[in-house]
PDB file of N, CA and C in Angstrom:
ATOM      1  N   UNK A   1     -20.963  12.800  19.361  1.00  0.00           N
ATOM      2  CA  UNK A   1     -20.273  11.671  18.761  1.00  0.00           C
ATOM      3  C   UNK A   1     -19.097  12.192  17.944  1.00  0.00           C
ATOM      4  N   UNK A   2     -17.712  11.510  18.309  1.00  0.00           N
ATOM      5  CA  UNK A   2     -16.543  11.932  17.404  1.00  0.00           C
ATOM      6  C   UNK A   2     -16.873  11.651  15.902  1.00  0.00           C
ATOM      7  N   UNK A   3     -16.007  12.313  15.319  1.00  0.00           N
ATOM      8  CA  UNK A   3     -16.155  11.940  14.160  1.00  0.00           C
ATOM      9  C   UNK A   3     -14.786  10.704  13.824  1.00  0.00           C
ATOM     10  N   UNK A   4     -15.048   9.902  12.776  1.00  0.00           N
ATOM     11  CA  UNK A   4     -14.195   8.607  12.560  1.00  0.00           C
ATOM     12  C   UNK A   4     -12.696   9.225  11.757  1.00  0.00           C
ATOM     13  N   UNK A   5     -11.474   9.248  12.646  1.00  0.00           N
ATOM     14  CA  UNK A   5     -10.655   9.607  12.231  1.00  0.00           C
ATOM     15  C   UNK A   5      -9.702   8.530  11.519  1.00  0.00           C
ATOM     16  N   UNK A   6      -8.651   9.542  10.443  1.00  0.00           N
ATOM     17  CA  UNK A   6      -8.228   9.215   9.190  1.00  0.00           C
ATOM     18  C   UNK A   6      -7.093   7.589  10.279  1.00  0.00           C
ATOM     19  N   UNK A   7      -6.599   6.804   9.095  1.00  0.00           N
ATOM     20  CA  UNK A   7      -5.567   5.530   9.440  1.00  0.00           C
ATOM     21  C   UNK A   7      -4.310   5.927   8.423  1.00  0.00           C
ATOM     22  N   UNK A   8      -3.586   6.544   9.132  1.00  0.00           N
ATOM     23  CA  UNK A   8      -2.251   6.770   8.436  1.00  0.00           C
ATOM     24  C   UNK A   8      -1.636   5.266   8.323  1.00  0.00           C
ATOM     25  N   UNK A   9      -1.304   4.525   6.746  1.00  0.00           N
ATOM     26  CA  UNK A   9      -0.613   3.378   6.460  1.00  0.00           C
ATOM     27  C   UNK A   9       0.883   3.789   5.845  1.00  0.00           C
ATOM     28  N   UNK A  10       1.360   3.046   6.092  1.00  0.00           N
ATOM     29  CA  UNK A  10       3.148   3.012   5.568  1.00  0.00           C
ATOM     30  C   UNK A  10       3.069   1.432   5.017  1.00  0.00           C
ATOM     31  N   UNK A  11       2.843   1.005   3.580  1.00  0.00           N
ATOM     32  CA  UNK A  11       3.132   0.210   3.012  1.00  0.00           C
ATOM     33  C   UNK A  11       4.603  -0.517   2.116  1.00  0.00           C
ATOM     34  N   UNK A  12       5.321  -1.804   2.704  1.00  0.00           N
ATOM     35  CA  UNK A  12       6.567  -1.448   2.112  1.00  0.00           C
ATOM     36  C   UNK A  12       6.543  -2.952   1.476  1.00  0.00           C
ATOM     37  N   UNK A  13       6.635  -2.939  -0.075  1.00  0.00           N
ATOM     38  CA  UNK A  13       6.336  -4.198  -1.010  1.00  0.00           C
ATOM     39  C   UNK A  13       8.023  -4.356  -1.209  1.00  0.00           C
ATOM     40  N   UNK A  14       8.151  -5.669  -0.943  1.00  0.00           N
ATOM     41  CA  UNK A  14       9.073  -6.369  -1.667  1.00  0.00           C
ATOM     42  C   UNK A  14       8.713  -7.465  -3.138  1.00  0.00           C
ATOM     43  N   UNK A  15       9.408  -7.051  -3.665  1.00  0.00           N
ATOM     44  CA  UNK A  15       8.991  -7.923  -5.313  1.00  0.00           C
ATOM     45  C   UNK A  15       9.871  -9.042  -4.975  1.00  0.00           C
ATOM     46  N   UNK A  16       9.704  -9.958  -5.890  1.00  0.00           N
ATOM     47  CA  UNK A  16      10.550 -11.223  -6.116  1.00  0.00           C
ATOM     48  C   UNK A  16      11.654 -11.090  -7.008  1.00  0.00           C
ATOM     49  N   UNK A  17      12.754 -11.134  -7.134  1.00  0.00           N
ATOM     50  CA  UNK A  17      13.880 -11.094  -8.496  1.00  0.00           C
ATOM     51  C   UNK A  17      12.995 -11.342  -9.397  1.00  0.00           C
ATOM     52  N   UNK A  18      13.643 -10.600 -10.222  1.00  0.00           N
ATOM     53  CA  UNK A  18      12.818 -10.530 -11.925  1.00  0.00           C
ATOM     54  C   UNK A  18      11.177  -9.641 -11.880  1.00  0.00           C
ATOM     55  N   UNK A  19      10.257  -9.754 -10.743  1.00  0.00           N
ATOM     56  CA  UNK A  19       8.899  -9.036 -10.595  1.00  0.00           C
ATOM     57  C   UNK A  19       8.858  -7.718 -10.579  1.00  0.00           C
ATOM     58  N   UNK A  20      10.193  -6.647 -10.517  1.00  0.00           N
ATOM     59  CA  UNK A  20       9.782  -5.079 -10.421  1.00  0.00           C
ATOM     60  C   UNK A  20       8.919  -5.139 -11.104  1.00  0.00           C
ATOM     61  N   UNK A  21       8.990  -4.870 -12.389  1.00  0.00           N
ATOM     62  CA  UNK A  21       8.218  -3.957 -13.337  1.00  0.00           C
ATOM     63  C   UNK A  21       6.685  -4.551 -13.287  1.00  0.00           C
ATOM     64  N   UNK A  22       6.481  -5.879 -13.048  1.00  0.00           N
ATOM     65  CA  UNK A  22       5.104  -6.491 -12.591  1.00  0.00           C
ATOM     66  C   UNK A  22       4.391  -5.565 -11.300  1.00  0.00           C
ATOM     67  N   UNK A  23       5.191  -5.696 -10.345  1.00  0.00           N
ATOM     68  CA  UNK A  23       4.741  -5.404  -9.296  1.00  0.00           C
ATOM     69  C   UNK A  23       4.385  -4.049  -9.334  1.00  0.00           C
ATOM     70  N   UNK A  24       5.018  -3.135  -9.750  1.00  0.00           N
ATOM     71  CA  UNK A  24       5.220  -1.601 -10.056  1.00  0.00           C
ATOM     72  C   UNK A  24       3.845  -1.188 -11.090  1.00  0.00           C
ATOM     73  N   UNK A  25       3.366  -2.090 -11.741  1.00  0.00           N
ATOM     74  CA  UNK A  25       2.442  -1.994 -12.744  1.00  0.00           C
ATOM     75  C   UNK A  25       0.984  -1.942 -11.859  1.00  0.00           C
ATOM     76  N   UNK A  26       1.006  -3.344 -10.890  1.00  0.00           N
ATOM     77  CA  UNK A  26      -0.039  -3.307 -10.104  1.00  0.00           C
ATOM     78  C   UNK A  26      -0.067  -1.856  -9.084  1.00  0.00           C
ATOM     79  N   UNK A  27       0.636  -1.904  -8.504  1.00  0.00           N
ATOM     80  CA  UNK A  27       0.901  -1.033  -7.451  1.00  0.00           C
ATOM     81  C   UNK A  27       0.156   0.929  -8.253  1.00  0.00           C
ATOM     82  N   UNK A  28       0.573   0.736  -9.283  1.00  0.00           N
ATOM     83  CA  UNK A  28       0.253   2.129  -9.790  1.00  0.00           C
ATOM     84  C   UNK A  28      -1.445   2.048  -9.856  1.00  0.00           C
ATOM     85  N   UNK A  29      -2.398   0.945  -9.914  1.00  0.00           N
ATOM     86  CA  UNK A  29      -3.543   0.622  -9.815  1.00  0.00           C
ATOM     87  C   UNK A  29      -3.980   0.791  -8.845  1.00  0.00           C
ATOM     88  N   UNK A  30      -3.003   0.404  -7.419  1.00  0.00           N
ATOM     89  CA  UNK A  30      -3.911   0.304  -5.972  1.00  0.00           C
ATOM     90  C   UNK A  30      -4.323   1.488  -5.474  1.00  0.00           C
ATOM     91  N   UNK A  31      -3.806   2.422  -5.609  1.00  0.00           N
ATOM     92  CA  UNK A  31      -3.949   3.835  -4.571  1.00  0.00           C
ATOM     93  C   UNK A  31      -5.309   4.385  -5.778  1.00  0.00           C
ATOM     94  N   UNK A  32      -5.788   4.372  -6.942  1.00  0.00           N
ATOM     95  CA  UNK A  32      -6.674   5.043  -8.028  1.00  0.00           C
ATOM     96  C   UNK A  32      -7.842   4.209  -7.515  1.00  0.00           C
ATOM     97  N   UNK A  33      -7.656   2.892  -7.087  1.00  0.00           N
ATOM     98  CA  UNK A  33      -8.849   1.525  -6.518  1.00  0.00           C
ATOM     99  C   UNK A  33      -9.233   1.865  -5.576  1.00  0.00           C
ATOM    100  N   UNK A  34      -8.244   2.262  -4.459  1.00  0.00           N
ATOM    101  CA  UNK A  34      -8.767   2.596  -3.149  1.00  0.00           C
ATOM    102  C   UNK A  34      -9.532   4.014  -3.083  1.00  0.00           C
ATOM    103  N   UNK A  35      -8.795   5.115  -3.716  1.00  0.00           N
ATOM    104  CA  UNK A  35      -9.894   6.139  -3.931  1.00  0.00           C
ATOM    105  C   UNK A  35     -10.868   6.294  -3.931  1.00  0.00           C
ATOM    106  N   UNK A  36     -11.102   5.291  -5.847  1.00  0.00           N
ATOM    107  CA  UNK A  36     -12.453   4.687  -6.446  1.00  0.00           C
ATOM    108  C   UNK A  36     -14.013   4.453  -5.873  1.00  0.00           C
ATOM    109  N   UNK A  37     -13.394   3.612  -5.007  1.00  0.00           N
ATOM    110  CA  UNK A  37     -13.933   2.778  -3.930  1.00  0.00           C
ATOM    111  C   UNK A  37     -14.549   3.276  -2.377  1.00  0.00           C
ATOM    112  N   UNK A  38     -13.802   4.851  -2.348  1.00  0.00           N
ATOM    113  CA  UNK A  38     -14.270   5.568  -1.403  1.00  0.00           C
ATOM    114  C   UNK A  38     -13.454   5.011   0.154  1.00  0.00           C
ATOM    115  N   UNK A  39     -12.255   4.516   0.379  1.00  0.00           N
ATOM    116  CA  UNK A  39     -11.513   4.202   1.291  1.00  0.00           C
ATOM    117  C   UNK A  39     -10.762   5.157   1.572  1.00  0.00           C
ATOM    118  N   UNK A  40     -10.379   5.948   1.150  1.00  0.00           N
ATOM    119  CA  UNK A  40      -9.047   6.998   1.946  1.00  0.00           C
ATOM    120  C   UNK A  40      -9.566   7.853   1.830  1.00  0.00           C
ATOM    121  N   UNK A  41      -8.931   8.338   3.258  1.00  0.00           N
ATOM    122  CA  UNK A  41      -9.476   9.753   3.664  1.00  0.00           C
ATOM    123  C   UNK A  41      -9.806  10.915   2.369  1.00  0.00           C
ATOM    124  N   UNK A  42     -10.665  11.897   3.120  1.00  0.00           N
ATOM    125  CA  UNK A  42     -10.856  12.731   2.027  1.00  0.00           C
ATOM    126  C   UNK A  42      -9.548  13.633   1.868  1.00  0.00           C
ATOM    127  N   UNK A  43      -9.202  14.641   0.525  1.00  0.00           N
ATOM    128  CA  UNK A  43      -8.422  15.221   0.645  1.00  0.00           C
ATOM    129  C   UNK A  43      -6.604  14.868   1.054  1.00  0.00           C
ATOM    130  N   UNK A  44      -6.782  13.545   0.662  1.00  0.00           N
ATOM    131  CA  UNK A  44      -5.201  12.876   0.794  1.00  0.00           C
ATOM    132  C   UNK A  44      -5.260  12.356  -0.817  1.00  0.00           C
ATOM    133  N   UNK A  45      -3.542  12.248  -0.281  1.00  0.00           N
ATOM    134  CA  UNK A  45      -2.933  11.406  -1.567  1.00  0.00           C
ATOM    135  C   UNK A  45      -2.110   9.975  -0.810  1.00  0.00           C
ATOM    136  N   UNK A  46      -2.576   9.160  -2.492  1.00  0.00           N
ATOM    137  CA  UNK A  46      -1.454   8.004  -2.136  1.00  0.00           C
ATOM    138  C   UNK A  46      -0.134   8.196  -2.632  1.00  0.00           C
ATOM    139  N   UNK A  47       0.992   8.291  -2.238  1.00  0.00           N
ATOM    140  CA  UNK A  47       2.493   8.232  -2.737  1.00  0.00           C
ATOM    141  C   UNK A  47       3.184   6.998  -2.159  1.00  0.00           C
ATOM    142  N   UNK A  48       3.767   6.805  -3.929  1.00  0.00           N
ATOM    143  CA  UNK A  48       4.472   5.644  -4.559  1.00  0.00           C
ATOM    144  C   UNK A  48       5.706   5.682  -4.262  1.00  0.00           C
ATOM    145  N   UNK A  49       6.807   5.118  -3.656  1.00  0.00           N
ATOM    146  CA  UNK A  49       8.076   5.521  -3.896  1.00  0.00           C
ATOM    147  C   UNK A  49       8.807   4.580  -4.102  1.00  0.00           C
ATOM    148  N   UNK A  50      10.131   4.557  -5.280  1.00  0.00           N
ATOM    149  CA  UNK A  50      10.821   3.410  -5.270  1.00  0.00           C
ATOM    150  C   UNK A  50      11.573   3.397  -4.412  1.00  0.00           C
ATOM    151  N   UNK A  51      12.569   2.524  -3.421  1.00  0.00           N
ATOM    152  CA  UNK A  51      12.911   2.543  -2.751  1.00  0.00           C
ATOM    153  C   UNK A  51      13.787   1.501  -2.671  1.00  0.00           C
ATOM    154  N   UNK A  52      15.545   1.492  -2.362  1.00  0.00           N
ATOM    155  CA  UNK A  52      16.820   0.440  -2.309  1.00  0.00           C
ATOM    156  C   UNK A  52      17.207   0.300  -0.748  1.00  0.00           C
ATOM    157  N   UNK A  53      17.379  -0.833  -0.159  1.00  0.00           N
ATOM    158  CA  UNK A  53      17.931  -1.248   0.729  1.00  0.00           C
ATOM    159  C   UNK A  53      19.353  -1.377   0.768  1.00  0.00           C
ATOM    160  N   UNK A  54      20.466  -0.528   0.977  1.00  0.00           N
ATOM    161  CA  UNK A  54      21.876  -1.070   0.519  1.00  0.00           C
ATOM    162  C   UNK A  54      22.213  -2.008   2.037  1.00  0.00           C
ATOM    163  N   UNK A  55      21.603  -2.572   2.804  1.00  0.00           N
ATOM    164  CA  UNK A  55      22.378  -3.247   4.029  1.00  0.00           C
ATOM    165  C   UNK A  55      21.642  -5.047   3.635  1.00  0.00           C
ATOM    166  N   UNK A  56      20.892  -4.861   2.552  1.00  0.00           N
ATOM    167  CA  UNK A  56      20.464  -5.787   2.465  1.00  0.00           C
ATOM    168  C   UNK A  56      21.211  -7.090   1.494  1.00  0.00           C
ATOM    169  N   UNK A  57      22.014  -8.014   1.900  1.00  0.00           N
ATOM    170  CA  UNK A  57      22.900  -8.954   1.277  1.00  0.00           C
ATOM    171  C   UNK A  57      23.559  -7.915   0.838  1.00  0.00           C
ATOM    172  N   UNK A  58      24.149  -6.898   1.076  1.00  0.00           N
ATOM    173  CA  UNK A  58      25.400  -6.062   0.710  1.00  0.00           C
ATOM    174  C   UNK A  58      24.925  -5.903  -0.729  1.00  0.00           C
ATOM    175  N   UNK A  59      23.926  -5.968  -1.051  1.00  0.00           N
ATOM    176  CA  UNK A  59      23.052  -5.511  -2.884  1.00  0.00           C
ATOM    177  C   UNK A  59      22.470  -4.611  -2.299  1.00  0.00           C
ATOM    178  N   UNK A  60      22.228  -3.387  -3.497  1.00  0.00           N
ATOM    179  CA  UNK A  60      20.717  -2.504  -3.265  1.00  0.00           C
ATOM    180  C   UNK A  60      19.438  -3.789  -3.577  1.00  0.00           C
ATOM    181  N   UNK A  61      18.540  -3.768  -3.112  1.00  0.00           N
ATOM    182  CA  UNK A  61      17.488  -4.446  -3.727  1.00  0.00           C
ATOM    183  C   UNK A  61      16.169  -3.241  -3.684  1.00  0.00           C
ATOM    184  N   UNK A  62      16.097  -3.412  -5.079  1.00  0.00           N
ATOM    185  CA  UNK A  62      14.474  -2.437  -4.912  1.00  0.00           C
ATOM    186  C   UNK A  62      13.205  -2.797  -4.354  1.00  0.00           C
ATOM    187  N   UNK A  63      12.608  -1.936  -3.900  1.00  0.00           N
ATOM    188  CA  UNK A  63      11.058  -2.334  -2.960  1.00  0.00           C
ATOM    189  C   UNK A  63      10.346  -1.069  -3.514  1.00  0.00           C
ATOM    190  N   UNK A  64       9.371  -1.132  -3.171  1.00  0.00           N
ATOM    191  CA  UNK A  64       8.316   0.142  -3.139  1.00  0.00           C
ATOM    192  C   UNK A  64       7.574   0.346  -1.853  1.00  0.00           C
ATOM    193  N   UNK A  65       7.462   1.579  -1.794  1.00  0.00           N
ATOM    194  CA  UNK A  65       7.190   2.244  -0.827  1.00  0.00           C
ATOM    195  C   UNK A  65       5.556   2.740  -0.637  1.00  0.00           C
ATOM    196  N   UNK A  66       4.492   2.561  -0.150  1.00  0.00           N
ATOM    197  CA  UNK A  66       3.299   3.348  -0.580  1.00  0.00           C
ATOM    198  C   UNK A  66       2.815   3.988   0.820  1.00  0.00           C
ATOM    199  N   UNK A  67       2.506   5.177   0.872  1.00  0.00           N
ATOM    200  CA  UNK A  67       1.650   6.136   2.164  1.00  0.00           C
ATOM    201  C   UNK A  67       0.417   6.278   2.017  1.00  0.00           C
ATOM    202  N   UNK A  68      -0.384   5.962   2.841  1.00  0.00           N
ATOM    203  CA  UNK A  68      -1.915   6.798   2.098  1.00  0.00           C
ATOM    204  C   UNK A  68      -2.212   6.686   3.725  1.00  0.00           C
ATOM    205  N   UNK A  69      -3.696   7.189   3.610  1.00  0.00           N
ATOM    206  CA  UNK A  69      -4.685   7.045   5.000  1.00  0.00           C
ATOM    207  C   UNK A  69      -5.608   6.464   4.531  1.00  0.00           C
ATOM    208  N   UNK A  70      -6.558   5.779   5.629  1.00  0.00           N
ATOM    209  CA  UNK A  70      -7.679   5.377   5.508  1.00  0.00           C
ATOM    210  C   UNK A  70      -8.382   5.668   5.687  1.00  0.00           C
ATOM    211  N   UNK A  71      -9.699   6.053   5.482  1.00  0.00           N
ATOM    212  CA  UNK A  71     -10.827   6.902   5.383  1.00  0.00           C
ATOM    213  C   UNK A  71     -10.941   6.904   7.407  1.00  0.00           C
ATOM    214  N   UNK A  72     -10.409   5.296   7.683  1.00  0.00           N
ATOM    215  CA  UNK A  72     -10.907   5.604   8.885  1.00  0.00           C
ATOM    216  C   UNK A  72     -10.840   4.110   9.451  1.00  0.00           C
ATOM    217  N   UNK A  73     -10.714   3.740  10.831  1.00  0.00           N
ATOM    218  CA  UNK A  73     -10.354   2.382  10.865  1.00  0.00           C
ATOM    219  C   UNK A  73     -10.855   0.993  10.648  1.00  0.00           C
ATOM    220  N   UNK A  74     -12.001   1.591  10.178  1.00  0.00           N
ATOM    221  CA  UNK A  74     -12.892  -0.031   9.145  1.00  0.00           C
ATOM    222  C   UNK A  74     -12.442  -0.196   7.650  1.00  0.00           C
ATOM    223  N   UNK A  75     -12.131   1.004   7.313  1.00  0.00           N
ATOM    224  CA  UNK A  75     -11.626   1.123   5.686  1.00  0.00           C
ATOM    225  C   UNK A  75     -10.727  -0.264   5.562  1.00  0.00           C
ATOM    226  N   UNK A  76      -9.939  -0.640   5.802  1.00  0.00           N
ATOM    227  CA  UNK A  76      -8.854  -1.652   5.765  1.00  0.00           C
ATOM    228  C   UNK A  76     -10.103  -3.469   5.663  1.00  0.00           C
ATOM    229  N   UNK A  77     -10.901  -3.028   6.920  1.00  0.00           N
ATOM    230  CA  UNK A  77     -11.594  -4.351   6.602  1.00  0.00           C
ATOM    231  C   UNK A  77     -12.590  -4.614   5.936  1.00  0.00           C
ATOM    232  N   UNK A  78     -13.410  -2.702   5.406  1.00  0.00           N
ATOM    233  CA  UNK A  78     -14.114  -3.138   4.196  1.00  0.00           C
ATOM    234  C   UNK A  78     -13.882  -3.195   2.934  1.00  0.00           C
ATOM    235  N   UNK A  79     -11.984  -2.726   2.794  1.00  0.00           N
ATOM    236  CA  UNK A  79     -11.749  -3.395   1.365  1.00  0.00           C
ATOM    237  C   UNK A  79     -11.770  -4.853   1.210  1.00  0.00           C
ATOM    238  N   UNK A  80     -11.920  -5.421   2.036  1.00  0.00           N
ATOM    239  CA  UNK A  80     -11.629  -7.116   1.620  1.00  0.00           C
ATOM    240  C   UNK A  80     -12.601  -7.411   1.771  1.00  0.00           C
ATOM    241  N   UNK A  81     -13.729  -6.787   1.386  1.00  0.00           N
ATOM    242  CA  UNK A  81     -15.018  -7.319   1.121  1.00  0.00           C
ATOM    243  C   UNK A  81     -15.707  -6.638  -0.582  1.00  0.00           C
ATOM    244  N   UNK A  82     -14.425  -5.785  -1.039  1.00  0.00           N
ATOM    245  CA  UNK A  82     -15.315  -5.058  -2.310  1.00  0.00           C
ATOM    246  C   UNK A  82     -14.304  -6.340  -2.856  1.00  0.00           C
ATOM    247  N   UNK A  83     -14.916  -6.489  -4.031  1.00  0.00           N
ATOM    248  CA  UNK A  83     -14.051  -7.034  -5.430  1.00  0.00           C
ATOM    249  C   UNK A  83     -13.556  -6.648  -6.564  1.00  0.00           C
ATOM    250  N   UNK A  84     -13.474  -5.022  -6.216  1.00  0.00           N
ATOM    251  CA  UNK A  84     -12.206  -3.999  -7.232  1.00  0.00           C
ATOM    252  C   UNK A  84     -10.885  -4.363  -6.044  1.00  0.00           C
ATOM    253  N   UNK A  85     -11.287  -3.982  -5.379  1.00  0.00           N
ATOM    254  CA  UNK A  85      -9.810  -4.143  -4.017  1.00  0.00           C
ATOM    255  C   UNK A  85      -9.029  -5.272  -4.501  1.00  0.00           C
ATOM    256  N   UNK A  86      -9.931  -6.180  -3.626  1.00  0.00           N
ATOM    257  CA  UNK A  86      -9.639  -7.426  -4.381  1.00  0.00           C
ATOM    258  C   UNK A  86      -8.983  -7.429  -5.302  1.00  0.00           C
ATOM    259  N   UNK A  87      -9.685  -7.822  -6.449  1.00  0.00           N
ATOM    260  CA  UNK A  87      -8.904  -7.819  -7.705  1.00  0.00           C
ATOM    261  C   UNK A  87      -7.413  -7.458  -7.913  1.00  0.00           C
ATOM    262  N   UNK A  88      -7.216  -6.600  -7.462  1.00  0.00           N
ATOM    263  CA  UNK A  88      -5.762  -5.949  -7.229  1.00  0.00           C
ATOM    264  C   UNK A  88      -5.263  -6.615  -6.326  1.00  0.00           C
ATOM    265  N   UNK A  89      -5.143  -6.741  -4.871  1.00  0.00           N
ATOM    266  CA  UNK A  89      -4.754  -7.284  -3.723  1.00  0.00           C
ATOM    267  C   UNK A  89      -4.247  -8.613  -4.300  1.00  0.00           C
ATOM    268  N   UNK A  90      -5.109  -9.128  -4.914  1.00  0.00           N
ATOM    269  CA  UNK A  90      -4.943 -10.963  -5.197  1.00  0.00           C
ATOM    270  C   UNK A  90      -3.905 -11.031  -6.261  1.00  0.00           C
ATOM    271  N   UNK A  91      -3.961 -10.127  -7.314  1.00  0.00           N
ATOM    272  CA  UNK A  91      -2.770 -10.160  -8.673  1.00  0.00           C
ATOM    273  C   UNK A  91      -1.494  -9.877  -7.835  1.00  0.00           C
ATOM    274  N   UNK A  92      -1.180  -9.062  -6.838  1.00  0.00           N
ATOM    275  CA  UNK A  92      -0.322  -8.944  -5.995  1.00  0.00           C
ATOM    276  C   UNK A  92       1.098 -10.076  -5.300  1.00  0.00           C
ATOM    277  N   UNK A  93       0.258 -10.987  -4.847  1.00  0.00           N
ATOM    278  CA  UNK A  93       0.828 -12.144  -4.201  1.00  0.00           C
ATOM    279  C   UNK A  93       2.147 -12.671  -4.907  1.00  0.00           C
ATOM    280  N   UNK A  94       1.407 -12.992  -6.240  1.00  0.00           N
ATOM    281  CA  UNK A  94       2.628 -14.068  -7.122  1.00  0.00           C
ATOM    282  C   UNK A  94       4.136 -13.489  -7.547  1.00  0.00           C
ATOM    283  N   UNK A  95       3.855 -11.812  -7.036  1.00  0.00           N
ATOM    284  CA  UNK A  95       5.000 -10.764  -7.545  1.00  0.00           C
ATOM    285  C   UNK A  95       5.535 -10.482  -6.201  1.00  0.00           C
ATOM    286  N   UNK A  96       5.558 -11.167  -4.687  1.00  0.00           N
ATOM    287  CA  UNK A  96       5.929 -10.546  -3.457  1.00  0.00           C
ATOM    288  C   UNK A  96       6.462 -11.325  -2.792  1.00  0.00           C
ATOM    289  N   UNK A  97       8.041 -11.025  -2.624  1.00  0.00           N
ATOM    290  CA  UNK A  97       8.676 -11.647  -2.078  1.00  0.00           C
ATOM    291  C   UNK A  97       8.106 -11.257   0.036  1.00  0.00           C
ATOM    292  N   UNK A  98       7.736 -10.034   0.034  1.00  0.00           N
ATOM    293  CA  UNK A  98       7.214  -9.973   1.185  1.00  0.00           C
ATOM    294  C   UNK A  98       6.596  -8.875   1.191  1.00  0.00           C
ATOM    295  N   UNK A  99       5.613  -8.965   2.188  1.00  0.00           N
ATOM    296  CA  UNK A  99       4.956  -7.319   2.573  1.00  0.00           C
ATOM    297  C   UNK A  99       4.913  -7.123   3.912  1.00  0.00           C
ATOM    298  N   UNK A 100       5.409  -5.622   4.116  1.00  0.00           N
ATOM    299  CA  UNK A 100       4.997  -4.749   5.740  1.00  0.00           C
ATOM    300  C   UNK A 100       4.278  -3.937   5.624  1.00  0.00           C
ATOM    301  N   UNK A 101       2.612  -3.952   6.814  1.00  0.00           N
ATOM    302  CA  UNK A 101       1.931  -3.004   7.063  1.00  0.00           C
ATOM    303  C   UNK A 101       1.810  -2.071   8.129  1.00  0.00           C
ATOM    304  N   UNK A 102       2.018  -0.992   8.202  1.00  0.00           N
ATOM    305  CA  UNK A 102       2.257  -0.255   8.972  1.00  0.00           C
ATOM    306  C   UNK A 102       1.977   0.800   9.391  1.00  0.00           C
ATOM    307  N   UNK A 103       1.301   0.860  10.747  1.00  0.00           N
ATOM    308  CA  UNK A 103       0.016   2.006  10.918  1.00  0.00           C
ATOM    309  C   UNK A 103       0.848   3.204  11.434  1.00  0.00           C
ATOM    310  N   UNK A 104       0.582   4.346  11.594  1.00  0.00           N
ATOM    311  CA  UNK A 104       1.419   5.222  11.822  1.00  0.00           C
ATOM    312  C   UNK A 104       0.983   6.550  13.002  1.00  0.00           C
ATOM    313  N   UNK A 105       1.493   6.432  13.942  1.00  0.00           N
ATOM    314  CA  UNK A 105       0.930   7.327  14.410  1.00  0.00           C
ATOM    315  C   UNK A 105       2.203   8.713  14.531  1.00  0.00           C
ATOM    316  N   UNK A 106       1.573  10.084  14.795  1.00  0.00           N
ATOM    317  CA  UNK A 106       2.244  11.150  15.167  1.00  0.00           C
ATOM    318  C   UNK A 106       2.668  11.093  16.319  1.00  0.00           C
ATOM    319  N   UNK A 107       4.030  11.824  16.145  1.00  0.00           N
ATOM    320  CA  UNK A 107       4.345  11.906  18.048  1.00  0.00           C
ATOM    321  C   UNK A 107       4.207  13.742  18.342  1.00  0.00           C
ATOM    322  N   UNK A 108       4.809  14.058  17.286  1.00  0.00           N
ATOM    323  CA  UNK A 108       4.776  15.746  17.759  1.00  0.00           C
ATOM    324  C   UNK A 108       3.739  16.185  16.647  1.00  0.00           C
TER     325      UNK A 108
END
């Protein structure tokens, strides 16, 4: 039997005007939750990055950036069954102008 391999995610948060520093507050919570909680792979890190769009309405607009893996490809659907995840996930919403999830695979 294989063993259950890691889910490389590429997370990219858009805030709402005025929500950085909200959103940025939560966000520094999610990747310490998911750890916590025993979801990402062993021996990884989550990285945060701020991140400007300059093609976007000809403004930079800031977003954040987050990488992590998942322990493995149920991890994703048994956080939405703990209620630390949760907790975080849900404070999320009212600060997001949009979110992309994005699985990642290697080519070379």
């Amino acid at each position: 039997m294989s063993q259950p391999q890691p889910v490389h995610r590429l997370v990219i948060y858009r805030p709402k005007a005025g929500h950085h520093d909200q959103l940025l507050a939560i966000l520094k919570e999610h990747g310490p939750t998911l750890r916590k909680t025993g979801l990402l792979a062993p021996d990884t890190q989550v990285q945060l990055f701020a991140a400007t769009d300059l093609q976007r309405h000809g403004m930079p607009a800031p977003y954040f950036v987050e990488i992590f893996y998942w322990r493995d490809d149920k991890a994703s659907d048994t956080a939405h069954q703990l209620p630390e995840v949760m907790s975080v996930w849900e404070t999320m919403g009212p600060h997001l102008e949009g979110m992309t999830l994005t699985t990642l695979a290697a080519i070379a």
